[in-house]
N, C-alpha and C. Protein backbone atom coordinates (compact mmCIF):
# COMPACT_ATOMS: atom_id res chain seq x y z
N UNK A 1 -3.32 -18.95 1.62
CA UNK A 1 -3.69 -17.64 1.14
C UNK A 1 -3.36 -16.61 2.22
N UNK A 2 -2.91 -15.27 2.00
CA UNK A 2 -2.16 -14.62 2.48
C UNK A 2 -3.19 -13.71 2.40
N UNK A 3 -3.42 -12.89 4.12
CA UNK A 3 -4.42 -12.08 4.40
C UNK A 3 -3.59 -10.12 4.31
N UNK A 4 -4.33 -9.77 3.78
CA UNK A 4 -3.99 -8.33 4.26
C UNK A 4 -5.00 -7.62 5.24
N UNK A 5 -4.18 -6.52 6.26
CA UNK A 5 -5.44 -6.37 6.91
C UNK A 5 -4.63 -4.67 6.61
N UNK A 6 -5.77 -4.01 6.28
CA UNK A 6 -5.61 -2.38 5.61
C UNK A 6 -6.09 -1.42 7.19
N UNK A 7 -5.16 -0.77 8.11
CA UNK A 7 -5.88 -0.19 8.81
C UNK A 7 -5.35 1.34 8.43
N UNK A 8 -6.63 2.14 8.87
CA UNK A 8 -6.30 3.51 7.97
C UNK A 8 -5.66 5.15 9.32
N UNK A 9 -5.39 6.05 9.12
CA UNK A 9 -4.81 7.08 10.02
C UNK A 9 -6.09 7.18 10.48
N UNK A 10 -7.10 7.57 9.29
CA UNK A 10 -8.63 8.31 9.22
C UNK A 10 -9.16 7.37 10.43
N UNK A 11 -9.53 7.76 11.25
CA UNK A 11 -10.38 7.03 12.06
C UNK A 11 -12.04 6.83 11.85
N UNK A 12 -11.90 7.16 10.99
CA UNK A 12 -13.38 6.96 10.01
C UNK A 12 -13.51 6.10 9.56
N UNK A 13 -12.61 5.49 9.40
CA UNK A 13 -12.57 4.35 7.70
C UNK A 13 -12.37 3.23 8.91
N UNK A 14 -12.53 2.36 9.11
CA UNK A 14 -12.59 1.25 9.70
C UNK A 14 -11.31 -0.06 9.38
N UNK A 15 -10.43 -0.73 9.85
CA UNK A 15 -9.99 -1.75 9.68
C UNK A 15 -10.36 -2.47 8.72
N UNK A 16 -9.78 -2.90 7.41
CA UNK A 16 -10.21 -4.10 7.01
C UNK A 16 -9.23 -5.11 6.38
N UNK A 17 -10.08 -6.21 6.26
CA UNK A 17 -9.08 -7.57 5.65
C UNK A 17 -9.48 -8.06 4.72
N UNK A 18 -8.56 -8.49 3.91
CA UNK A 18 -8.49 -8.95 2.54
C UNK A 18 -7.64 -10.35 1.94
N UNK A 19 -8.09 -11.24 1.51
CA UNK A 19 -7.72 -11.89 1.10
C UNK A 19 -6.77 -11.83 -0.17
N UNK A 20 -5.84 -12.34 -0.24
CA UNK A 20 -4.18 -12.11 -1.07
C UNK A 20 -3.59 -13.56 -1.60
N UNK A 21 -3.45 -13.30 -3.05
CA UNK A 21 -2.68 -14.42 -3.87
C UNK A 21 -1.25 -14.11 -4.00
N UNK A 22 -0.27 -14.44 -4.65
CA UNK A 22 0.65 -14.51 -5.11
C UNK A 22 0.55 -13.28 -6.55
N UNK A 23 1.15 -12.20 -6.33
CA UNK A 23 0.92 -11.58 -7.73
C UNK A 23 -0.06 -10.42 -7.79
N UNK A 24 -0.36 -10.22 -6.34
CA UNK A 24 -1.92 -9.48 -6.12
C UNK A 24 -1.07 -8.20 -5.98
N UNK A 25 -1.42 -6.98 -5.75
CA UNK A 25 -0.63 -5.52 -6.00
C UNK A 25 -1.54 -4.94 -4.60
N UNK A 26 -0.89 -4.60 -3.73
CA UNK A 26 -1.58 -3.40 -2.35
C UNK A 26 -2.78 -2.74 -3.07
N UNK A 27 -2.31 -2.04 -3.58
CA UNK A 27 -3.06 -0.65 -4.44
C UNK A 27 -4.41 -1.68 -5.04
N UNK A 28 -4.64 -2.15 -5.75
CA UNK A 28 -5.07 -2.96 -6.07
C UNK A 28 -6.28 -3.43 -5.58
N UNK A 29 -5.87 -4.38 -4.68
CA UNK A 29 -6.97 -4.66 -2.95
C UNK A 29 -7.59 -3.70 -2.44
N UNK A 30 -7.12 -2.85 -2.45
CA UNK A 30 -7.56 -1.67 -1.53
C UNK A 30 -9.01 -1.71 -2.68
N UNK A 31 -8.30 -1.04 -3.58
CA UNK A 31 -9.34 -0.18 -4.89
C UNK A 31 -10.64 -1.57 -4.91
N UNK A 32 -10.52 -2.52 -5.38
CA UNK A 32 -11.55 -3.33 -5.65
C UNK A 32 -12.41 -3.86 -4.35
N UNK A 33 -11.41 -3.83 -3.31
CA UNK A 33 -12.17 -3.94 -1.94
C UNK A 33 -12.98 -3.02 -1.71
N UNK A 34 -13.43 -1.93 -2.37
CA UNK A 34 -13.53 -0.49 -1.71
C UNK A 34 -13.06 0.51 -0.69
N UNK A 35 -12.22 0.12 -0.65
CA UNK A 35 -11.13 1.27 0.30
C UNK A 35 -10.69 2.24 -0.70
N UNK A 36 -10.50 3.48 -0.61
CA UNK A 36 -9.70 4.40 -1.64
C UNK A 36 -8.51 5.11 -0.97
N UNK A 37 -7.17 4.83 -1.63
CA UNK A 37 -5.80 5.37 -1.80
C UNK A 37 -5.85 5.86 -3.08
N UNK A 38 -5.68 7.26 -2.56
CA UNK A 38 -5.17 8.44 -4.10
C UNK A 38 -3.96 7.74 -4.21
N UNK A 39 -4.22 8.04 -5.87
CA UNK A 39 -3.24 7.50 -6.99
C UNK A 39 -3.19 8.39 -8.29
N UNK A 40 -2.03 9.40 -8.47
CA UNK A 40 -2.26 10.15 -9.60
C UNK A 40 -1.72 9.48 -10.90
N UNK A 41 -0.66 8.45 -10.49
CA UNK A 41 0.37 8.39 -11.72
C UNK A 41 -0.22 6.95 -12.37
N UNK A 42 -0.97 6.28 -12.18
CA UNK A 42 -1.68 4.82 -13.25
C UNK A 42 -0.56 3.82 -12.53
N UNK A 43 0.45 3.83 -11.49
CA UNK A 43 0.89 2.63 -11.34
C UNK A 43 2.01 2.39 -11.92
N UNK A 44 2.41 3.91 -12.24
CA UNK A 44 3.88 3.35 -12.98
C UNK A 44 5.12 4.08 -12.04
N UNK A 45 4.92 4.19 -10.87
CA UNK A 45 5.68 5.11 -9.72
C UNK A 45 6.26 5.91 -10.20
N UNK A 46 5.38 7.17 -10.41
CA UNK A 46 6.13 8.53 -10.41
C UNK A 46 5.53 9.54 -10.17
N UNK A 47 4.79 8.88 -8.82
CA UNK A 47 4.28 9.94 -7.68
C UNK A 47 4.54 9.38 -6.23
N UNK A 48 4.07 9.76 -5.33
CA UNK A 48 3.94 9.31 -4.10
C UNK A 48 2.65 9.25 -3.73
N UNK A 49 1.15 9.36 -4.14
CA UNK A 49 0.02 9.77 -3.45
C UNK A 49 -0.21 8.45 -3.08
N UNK A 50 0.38 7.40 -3.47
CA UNK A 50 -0.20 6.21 -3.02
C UNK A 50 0.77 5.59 -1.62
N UNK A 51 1.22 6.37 -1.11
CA UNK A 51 2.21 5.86 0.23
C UNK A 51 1.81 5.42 1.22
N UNK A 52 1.88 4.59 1.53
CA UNK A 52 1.61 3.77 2.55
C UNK A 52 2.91 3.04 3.14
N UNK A 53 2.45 2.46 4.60
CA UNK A 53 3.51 1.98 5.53
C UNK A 53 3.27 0.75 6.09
N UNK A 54 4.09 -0.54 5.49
CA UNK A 54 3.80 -1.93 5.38
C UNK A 54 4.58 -2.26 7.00
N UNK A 55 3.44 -2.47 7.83
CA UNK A 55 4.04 -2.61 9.18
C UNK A 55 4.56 -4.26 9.58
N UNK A 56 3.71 -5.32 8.92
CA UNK A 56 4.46 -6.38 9.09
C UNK A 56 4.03 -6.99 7.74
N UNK A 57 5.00 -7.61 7.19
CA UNK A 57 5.33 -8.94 5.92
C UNK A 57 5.61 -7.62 4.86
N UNK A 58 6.73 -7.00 5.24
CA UNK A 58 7.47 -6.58 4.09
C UNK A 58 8.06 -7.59 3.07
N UNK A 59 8.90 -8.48 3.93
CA UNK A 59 9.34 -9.50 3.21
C UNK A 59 8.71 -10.59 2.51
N UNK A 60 7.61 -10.31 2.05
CA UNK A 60 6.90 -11.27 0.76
C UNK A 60 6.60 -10.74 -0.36
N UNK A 61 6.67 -8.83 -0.44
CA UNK A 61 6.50 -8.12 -1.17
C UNK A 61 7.97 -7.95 -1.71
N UNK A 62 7.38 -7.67 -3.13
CA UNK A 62 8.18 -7.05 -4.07
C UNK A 62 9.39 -6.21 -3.18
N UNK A 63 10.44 -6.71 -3.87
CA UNK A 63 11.82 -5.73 -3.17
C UNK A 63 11.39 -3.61 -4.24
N UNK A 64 12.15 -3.03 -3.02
CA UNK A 64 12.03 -1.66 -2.95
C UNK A 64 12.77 -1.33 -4.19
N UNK A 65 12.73 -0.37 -5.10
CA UNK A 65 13.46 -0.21 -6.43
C UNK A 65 14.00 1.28 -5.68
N UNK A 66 14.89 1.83 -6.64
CA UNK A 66 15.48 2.77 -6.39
C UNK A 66 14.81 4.08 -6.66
N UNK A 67 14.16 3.56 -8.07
CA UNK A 67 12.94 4.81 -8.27
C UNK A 67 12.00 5.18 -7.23
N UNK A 68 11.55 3.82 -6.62
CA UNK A 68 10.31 3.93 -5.31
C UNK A 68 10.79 4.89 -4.54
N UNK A 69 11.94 4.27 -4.30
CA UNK A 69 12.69 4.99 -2.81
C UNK A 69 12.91 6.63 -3.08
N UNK A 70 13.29 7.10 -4.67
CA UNK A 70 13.45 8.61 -4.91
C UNK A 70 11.74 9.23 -4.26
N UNK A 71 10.89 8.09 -4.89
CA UNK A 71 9.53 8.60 -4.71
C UNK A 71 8.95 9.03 -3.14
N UNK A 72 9.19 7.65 -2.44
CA UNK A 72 9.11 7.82 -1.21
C UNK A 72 9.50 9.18 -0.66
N UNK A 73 10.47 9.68 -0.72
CA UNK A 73 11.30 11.04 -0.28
C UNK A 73 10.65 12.31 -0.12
N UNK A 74 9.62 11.82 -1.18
CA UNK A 74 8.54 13.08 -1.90
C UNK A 74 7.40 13.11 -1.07
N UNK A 75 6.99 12.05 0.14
CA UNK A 75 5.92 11.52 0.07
C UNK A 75 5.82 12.47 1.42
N UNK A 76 4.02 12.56 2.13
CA UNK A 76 4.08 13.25 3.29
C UNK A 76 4.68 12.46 5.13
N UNK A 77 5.22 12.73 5.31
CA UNK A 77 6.04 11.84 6.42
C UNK A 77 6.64 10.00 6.44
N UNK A 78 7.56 10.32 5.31
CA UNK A 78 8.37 8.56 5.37
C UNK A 78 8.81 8.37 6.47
N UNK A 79 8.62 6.70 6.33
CA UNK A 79 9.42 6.34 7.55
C UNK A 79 10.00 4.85 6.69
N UNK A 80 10.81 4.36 7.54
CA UNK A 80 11.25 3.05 7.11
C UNK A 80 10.81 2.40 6.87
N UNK A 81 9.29 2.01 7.07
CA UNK A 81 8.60 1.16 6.97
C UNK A 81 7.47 1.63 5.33
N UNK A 82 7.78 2.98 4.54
CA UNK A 82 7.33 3.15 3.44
C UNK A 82 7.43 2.52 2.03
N UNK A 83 6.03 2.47 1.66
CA UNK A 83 6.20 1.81 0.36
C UNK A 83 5.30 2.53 -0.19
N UNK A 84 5.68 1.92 -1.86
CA UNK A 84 4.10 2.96 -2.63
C UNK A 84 3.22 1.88 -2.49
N UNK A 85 2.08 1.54 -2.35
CA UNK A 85 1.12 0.78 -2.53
C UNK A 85 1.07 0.14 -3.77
N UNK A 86 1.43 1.35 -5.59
CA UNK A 86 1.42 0.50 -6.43
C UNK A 86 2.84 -0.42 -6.48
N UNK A 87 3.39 -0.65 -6.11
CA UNK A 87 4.92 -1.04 -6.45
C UNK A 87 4.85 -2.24 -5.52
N UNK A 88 4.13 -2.71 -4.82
CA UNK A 88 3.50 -3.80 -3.67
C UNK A 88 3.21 -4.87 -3.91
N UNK A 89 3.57 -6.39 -4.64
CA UNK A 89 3.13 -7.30 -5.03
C UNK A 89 3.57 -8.85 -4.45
N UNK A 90 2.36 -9.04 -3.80
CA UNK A 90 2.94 -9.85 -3.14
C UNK A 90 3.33 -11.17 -3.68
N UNK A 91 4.97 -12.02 -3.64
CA UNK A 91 6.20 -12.53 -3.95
C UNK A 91 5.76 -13.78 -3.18
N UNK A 92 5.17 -13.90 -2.51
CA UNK A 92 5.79 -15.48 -1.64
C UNK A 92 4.46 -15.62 -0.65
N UNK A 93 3.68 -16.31 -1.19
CA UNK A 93 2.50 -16.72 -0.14
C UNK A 93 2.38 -17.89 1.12
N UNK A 94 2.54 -17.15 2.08
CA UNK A 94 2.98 -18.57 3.40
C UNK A 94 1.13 -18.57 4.17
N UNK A 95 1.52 -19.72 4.32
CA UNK A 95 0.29 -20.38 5.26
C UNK A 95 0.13 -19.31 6.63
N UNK A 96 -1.03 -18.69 6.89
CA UNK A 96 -1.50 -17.76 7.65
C UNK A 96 -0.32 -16.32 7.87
N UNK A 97 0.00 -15.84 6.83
CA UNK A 97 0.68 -15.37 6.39
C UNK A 97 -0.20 -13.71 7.18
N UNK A 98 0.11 -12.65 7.51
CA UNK A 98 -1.04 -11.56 7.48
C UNK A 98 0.25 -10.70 6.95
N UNK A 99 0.20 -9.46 6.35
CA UNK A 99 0.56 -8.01 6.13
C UNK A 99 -0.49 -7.08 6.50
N UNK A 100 0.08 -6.52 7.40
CA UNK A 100 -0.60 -4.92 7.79
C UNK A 100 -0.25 -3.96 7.23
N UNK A 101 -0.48 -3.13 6.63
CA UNK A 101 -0.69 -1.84 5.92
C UNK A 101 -1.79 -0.77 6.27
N UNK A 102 -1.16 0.51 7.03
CA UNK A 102 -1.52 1.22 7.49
C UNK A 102 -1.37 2.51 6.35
N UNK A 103 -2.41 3.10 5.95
CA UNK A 103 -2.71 4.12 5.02
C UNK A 103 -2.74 4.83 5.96
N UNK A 104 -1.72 6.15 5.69
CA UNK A 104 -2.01 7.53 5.97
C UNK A 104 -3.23 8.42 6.11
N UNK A 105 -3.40 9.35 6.81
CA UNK A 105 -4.42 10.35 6.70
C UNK A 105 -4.02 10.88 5.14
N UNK A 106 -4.77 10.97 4.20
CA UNK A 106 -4.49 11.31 2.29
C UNK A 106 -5.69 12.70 2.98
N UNK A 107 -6.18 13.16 3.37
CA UNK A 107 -6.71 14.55 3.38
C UNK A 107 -6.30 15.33 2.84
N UNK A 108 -4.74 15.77 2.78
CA UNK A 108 -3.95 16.67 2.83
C UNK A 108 -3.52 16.41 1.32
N UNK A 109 -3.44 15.21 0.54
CA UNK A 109 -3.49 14.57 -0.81
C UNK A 109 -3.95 14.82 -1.81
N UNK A 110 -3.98 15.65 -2.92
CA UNK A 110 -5.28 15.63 -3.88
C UNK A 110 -4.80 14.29 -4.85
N UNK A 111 -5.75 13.47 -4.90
CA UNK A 111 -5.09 12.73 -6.05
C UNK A 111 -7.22 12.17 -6.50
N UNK A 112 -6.77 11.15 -7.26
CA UNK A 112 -7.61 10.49 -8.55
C UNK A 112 -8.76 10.06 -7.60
N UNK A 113 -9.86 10.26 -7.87
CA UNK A 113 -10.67 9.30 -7.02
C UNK A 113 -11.36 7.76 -7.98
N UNK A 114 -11.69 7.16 -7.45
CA UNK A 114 -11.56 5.57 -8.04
C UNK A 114 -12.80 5.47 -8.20
């Protein structure tokens, strides 16, 4: 089982970790864990409020679509390491596996609250 560990810009919000299947969605974890990432669009990428920056185990997640990437563009400071959170599903579960995902400061964000 494949751990996520969510650390946030906000220095408020605290580090946390999450346990991850095969098929599980970023966005997702966060929301039912109680962490909140604004999300305006339901998950069908055609916003950016859910951007986040997958610092290690990109490669078990879902490959980047072309739509994401228009989205990304939109988003407040991309970097290479951007993804949307909903578009995030993790593909390939390895034995002590971790992904870090670092959420932005969303202050500046208006989006959905959960």
């Amino acid at each position: 089982m494949a751990i996520v560990r969510f650390k946030f810009e906000d220095k408020e919000i605290p580090t946390q970790e999450v346990k991850a299947m095969v098929g599980d969605n970023i966005l997702d974890l966060a929301e039912d864990n109680g962490m909140h990432v604004n999300s305006n669009c339901g998950m069908v990428c055609a916003c950016s409020t859910c951007h986040v920056y997958i610092e290690t185990g990109e490669e078990v997640l879902t490959e980047i679509s072309d739509q994401e990437e228009d989205f990304i563009d939109r988003a407040i400071n991309p970097r290479i390491e951007s993804r949307l959170s909903c578009q995030c599903n993790l593909v390939v579960d390895k034995e002590d596996l971790i992904i870090e995902v670092r959420v932005p400061d969303q202050s500046g964000i208006i989006g959905h609250e959960h």
